[in-house]
C-alpha atoms as a PDB file:
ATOM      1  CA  UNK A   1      74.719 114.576  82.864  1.00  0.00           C
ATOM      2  CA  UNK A   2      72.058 111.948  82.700  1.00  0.00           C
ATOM      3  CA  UNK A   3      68.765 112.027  84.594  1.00  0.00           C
ATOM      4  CA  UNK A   4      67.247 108.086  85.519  1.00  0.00           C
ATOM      5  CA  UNK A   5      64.816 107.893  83.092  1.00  0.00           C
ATOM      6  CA  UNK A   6      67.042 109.062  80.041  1.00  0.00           C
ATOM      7  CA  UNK A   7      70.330 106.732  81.439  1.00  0.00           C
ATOM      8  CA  UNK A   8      67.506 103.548  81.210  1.00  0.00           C
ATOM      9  CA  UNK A   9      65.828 104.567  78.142  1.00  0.00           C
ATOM     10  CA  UNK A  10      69.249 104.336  76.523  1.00  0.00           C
ATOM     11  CA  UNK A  11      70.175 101.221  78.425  1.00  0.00           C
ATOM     12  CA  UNK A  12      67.079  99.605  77.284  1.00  0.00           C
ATOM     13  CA  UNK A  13      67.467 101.048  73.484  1.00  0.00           C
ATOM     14  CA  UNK A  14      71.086  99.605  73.559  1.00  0.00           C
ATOM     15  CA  UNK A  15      70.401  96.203  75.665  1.00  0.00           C
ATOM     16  CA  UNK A  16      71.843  93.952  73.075  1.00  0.00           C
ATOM     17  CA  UNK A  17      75.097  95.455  72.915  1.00  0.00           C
ATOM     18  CA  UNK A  18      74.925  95.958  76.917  1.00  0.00           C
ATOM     19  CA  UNK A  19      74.615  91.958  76.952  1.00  0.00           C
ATOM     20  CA  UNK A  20      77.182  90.667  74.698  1.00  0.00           C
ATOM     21  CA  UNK A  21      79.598  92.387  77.377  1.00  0.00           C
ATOM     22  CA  UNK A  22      78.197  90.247  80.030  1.00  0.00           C
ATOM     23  CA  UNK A  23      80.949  87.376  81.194  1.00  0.00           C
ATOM     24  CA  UNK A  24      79.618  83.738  80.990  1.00  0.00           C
ATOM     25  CA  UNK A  25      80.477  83.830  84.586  1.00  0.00           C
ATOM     26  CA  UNK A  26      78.262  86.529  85.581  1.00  0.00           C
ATOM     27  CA  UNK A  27      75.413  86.176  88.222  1.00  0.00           C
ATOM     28  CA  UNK A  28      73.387  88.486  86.406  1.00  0.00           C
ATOM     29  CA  UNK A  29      69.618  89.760  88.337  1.00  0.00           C
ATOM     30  CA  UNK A  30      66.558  88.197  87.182  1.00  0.00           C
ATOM     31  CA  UNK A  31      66.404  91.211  84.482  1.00  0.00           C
ATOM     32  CA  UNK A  32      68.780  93.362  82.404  1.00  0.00           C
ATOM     33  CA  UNK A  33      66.380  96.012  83.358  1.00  0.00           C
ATOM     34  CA  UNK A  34      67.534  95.294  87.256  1.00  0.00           C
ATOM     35  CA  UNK A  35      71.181  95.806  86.111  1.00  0.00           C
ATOM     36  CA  UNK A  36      70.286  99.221  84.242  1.00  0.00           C
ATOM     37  CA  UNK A  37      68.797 100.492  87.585  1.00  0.00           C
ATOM     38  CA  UNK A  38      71.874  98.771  89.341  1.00  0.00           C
ATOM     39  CA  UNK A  39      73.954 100.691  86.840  1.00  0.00           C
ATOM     40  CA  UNK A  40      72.504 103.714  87.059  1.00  0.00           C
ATOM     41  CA  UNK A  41      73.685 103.929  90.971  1.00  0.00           C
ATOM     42  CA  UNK A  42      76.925 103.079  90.032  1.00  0.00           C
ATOM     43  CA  UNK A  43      77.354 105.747  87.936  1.00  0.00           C
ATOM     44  CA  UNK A  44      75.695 108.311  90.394  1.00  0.00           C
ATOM     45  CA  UNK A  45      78.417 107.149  92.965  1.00  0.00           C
ATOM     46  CA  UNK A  46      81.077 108.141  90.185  1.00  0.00           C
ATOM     47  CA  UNK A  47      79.448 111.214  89.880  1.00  0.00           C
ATOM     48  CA  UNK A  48      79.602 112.203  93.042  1.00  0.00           C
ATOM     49  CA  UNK A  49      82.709 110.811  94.020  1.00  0.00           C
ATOM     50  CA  UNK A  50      83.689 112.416  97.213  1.00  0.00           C
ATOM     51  CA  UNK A  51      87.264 113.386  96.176  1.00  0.00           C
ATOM     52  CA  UNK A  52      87.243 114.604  93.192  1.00  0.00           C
ATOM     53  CA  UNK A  53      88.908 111.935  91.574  1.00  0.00           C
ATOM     54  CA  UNK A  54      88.863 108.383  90.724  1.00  0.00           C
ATOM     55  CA  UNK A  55      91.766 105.697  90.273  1.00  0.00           C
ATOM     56  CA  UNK A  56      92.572 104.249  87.069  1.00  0.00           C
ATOM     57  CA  UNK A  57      94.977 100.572  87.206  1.00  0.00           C
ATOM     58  CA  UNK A  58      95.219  97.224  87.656  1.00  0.00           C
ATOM     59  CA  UNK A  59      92.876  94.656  89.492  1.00  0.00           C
ATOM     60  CA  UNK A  60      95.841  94.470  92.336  1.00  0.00           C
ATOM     61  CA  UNK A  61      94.572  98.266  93.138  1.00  0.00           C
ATOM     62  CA  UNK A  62      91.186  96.194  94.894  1.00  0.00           C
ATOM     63  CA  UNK A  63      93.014  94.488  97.218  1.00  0.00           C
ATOM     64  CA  UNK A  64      95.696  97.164  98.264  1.00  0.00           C
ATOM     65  CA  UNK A  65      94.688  98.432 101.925  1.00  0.00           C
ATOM     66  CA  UNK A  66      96.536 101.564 102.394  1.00  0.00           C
ATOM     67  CA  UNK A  67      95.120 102.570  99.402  1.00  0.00           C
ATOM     68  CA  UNK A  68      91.631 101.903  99.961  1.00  0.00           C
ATOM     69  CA  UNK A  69      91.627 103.311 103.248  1.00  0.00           C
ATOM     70  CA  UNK A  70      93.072 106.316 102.175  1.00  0.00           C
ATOM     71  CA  UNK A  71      90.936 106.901  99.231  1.00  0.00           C
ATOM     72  CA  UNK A  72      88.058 105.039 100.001  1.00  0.00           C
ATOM     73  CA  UNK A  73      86.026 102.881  96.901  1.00  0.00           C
ATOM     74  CA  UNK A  74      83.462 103.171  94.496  1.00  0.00           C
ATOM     75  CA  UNK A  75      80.712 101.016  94.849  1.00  0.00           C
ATOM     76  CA  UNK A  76      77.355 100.117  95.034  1.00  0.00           C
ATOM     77  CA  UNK A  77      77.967  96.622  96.982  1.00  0.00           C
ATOM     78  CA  UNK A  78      81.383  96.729  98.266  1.00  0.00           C
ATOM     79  CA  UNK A  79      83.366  93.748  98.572  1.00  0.00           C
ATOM     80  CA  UNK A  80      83.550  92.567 102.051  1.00  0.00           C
ATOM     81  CA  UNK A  81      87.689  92.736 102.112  1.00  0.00           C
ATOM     82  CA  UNK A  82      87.980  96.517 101.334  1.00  0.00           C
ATOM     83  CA  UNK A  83      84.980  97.285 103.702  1.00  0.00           C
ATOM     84  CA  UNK A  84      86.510  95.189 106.520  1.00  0.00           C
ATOM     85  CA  UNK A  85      90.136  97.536 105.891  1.00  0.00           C
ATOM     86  CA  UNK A  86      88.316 100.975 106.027  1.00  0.00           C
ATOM     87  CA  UNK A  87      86.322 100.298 109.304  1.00  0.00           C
ATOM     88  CA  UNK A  88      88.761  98.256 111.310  1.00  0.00           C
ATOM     89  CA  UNK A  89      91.387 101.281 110.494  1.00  0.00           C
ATOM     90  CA  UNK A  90      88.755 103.557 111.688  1.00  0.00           C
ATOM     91  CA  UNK A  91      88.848 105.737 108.388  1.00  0.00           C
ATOM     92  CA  UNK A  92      86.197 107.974 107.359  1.00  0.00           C
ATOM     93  CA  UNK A  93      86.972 107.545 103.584  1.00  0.00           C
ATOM     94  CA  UNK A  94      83.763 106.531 101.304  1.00  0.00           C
ATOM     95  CA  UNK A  95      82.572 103.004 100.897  1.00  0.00           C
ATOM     96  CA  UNK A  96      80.151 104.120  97.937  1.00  0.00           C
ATOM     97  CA  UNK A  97      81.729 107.298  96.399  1.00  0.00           C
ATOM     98  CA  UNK A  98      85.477 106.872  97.088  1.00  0.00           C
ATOM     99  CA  UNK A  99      87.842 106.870  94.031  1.00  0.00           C
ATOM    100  CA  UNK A 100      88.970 102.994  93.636  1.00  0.00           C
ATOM    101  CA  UNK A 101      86.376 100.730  91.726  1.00  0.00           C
ATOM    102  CA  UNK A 102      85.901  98.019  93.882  1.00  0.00           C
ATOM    103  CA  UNK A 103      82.313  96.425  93.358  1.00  0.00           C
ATOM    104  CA  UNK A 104      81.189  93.182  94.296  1.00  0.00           C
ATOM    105  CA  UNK A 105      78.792  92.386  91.269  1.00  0.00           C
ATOM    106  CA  UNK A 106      80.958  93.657  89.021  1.00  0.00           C
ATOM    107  CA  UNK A 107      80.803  93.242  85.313  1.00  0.00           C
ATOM    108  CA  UNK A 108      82.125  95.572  82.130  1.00  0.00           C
ATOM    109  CA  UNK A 109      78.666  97.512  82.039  1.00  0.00           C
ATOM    110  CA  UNK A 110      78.985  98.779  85.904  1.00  0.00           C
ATOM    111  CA  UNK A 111      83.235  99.351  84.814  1.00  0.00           C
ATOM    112  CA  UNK A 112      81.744 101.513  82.020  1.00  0.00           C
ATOM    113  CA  UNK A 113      79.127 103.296  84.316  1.00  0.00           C
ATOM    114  CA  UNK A 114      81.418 103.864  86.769  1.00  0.00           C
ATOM    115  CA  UNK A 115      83.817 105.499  83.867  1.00  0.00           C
ATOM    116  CA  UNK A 116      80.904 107.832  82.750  1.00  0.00           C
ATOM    117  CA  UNK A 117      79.923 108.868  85.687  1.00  0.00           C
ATOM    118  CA  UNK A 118      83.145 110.298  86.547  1.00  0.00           C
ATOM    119  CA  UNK A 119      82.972 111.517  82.651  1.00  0.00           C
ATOM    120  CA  UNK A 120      80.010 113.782  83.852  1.00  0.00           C
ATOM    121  CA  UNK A 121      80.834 114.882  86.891  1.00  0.00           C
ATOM    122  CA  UNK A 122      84.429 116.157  85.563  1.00  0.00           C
ATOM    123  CA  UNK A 123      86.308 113.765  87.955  1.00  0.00           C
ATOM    124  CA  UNK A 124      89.705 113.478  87.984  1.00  0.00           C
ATOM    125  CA  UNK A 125      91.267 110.277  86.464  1.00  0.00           C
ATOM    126  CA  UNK A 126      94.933 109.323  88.197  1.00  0.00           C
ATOM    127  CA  UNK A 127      96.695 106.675  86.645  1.00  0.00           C
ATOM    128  CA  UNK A 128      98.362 104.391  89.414  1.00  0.00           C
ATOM    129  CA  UNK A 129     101.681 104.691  87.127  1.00  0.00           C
ATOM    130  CA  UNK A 130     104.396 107.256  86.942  1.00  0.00           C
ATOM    131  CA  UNK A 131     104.588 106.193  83.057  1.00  0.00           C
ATOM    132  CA  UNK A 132     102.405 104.019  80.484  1.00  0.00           C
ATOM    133  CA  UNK A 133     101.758 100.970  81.848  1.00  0.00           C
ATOM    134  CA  UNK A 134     102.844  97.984  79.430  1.00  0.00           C
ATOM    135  CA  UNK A 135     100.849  96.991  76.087  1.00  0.00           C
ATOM    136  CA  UNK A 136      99.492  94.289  78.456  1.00  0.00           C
ATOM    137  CA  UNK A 137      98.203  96.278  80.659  1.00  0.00           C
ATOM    138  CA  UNK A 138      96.205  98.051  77.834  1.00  0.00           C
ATOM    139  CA  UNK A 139      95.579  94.892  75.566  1.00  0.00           C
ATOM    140  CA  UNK A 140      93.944  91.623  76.237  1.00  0.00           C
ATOM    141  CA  UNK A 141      96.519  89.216  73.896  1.00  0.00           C
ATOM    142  CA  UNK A 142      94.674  86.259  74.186  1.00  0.00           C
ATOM    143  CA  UNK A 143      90.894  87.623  73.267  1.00  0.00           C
ATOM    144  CA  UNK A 144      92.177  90.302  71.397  1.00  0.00           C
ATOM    145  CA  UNK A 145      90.693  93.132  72.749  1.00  0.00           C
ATOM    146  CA  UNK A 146      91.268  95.894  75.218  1.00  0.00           C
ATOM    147  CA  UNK A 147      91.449  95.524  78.941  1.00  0.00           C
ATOM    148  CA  UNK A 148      89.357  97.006  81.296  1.00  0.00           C
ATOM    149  CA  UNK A 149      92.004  99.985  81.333  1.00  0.00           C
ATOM    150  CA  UNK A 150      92.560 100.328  77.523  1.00  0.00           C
ATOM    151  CA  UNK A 151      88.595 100.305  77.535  1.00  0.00           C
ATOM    152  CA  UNK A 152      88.361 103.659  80.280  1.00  0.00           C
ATOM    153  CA  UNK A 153      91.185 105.155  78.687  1.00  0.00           C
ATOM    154  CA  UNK A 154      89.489 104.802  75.152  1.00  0.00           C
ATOM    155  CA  UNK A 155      85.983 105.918  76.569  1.00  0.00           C
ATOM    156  CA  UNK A 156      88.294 109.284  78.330  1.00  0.00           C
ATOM    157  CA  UNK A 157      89.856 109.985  74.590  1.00  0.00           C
ATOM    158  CA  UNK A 158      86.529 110.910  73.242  1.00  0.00           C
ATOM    159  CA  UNK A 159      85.179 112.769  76.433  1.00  0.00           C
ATOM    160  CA  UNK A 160      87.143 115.706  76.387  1.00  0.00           C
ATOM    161  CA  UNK A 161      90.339 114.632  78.758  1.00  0.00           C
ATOM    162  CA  UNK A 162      94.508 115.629  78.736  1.00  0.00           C
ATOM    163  CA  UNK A 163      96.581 114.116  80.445  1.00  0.00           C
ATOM    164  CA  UNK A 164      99.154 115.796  82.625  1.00  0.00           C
ATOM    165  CA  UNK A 165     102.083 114.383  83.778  1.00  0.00           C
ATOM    166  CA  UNK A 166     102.108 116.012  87.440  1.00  0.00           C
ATOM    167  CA  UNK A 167     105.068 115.605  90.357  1.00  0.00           C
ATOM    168  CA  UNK A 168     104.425 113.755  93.169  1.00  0.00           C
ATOM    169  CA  UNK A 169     100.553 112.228  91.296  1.00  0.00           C
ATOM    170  CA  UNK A 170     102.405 110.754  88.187  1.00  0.00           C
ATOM    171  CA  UNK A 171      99.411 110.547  85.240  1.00  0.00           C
ATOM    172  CA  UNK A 172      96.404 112.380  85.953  1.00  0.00           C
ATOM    173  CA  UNK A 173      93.506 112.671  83.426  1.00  0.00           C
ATOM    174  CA  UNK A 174      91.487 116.085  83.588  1.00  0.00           C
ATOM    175  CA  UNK A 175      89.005 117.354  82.019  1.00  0.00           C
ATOM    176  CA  UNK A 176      89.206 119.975  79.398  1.00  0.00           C
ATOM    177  CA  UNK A 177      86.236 119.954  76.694  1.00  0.00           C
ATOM    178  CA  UNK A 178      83.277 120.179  79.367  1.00  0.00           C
ATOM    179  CA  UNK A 179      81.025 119.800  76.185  1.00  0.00           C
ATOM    180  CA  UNK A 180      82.571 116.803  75.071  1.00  0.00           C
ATOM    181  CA  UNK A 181      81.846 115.360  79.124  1.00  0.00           C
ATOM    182  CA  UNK A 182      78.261 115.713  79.069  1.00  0.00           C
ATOM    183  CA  UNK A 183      77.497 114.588  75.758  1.00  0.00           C
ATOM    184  CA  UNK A 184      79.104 111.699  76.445  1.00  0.00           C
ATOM    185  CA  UNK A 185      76.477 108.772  76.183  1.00  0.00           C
ATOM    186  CA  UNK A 186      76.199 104.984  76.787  1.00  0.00           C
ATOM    187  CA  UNK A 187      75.573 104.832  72.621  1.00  0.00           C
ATOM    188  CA  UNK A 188      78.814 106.688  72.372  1.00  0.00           C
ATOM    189  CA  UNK A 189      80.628 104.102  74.377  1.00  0.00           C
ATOM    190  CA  UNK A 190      79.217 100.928  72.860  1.00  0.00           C
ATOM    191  CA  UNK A 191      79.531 102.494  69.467  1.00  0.00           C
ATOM    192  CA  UNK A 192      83.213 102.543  70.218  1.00  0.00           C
ATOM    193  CA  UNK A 193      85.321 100.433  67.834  1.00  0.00           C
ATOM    194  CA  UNK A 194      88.733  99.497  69.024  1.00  0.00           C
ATOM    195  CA  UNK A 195      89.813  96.935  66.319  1.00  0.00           C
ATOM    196  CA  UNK A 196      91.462  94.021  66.817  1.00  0.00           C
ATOM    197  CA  UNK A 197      95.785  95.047  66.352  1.00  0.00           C
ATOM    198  CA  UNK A 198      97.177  95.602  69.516  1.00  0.00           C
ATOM    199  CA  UNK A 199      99.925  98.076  68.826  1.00  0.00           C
ATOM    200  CA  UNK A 200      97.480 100.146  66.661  1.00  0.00           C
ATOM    201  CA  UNK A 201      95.106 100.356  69.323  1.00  0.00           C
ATOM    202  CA  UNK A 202      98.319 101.228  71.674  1.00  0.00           C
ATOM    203  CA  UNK A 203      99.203 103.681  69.814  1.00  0.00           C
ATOM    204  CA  UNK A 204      95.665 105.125  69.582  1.00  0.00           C
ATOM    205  CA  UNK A 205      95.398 105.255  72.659  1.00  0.00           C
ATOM    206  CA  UNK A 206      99.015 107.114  73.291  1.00  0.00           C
ATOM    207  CA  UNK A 207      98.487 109.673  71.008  1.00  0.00           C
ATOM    208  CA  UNK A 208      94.543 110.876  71.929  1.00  0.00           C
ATOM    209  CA  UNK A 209      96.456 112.003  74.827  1.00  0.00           C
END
């Protein structure tokens, strides 16, 4: 588990790498240092999710209601949509520490704290899909790299998780090398190398599990 001090000592150590993830069309704060802290809160709310779990899919997962009010979001800003859904239906899921990403300044650093922080506080990962989800679901084609899924389930494969194929919850992630969890480490992440063939990395990916 990381403390503050230790999570922005390595976020500071590792800031280059941090910032080549950063999309051109990122509003970024007036300092990385601003997004460490930022970060950090992110993956506290992870942590601490409030179920037990958090939701693994596509982007169309932030903008389905039922879901949201039933599970309620992570987030340290949540986008005005999903907070509108969960009070107008009166619900008292989470609008900080539920278990469906759904930030308003997001960018792949909060994606990855909000991956580690479930890491280290042995969350549950369910898999919004009864079976593997398509290579393109996994593999960005046209940049050649992995999605934002392919990237949490390749940050999971080294953190200790199985996956169990369970009735009625389809794919769910758990942990099972508690070791492996809390070492895991931002330098660990963004020392990650996931090459550039898609149905190699697909098939990395398939088998880790």
């Amino acid at each position: 588990m990381y403390h503050k001090q230790l999570f922005l000592a390595d976020a500071i150590r590792l800031r280059d790498k941090i910032s080549a993830v950063m999309p051109r069309w990122y509003r970024a704060m007036p300092s990385l240092e601003g997004e460490f802290e930022y970060g950090f809160t992110m993956y506290e709310n992870a942590r601490q999710s409030a179920l037990g779990m958090l939701v693994l899919g596509s982007e169309a997962l932030r903008t389905d209601n039922k879901l949201l009010v039933n599970l309620g979001v992570t987030a340290v800003t949540t986008v005005a949509p999903a907070a509108s859904a969960i009070a107008t239906a009166g619900s008292a899921a989470s609008t900080t520490q539920g278990a469906v990403l759904n930030e308003q300044y997001w960018w792949p650093f909060f994606n990855d704290c909000w991956v580690m922080g479930g890491v280290h506080g042995r969350q549950q990962f369910h898999l919004a899909s009864v079976d593997w989800p398509p290579n393109t679901d996994l593999w960005d084609r046209r940049n050649r790299r992995p999605t934002m899924l392919g990237r949490e389930l390749l940050i999971l494969s080294i953190s200790g998780y199985v996956l169990r194929r369970t009735p009625g919850l389809g794919m769910v992630f758990y942990n099972d090398d508690h070791m492996k969890a809390f070492g895991l480490r931002l330098a660990n992440i963004y020392a990650l190398d996931p090459g550039d063939d898609e149905a190699a990395f697909v098939a990395r990916i398939k088998a880790a599990f």
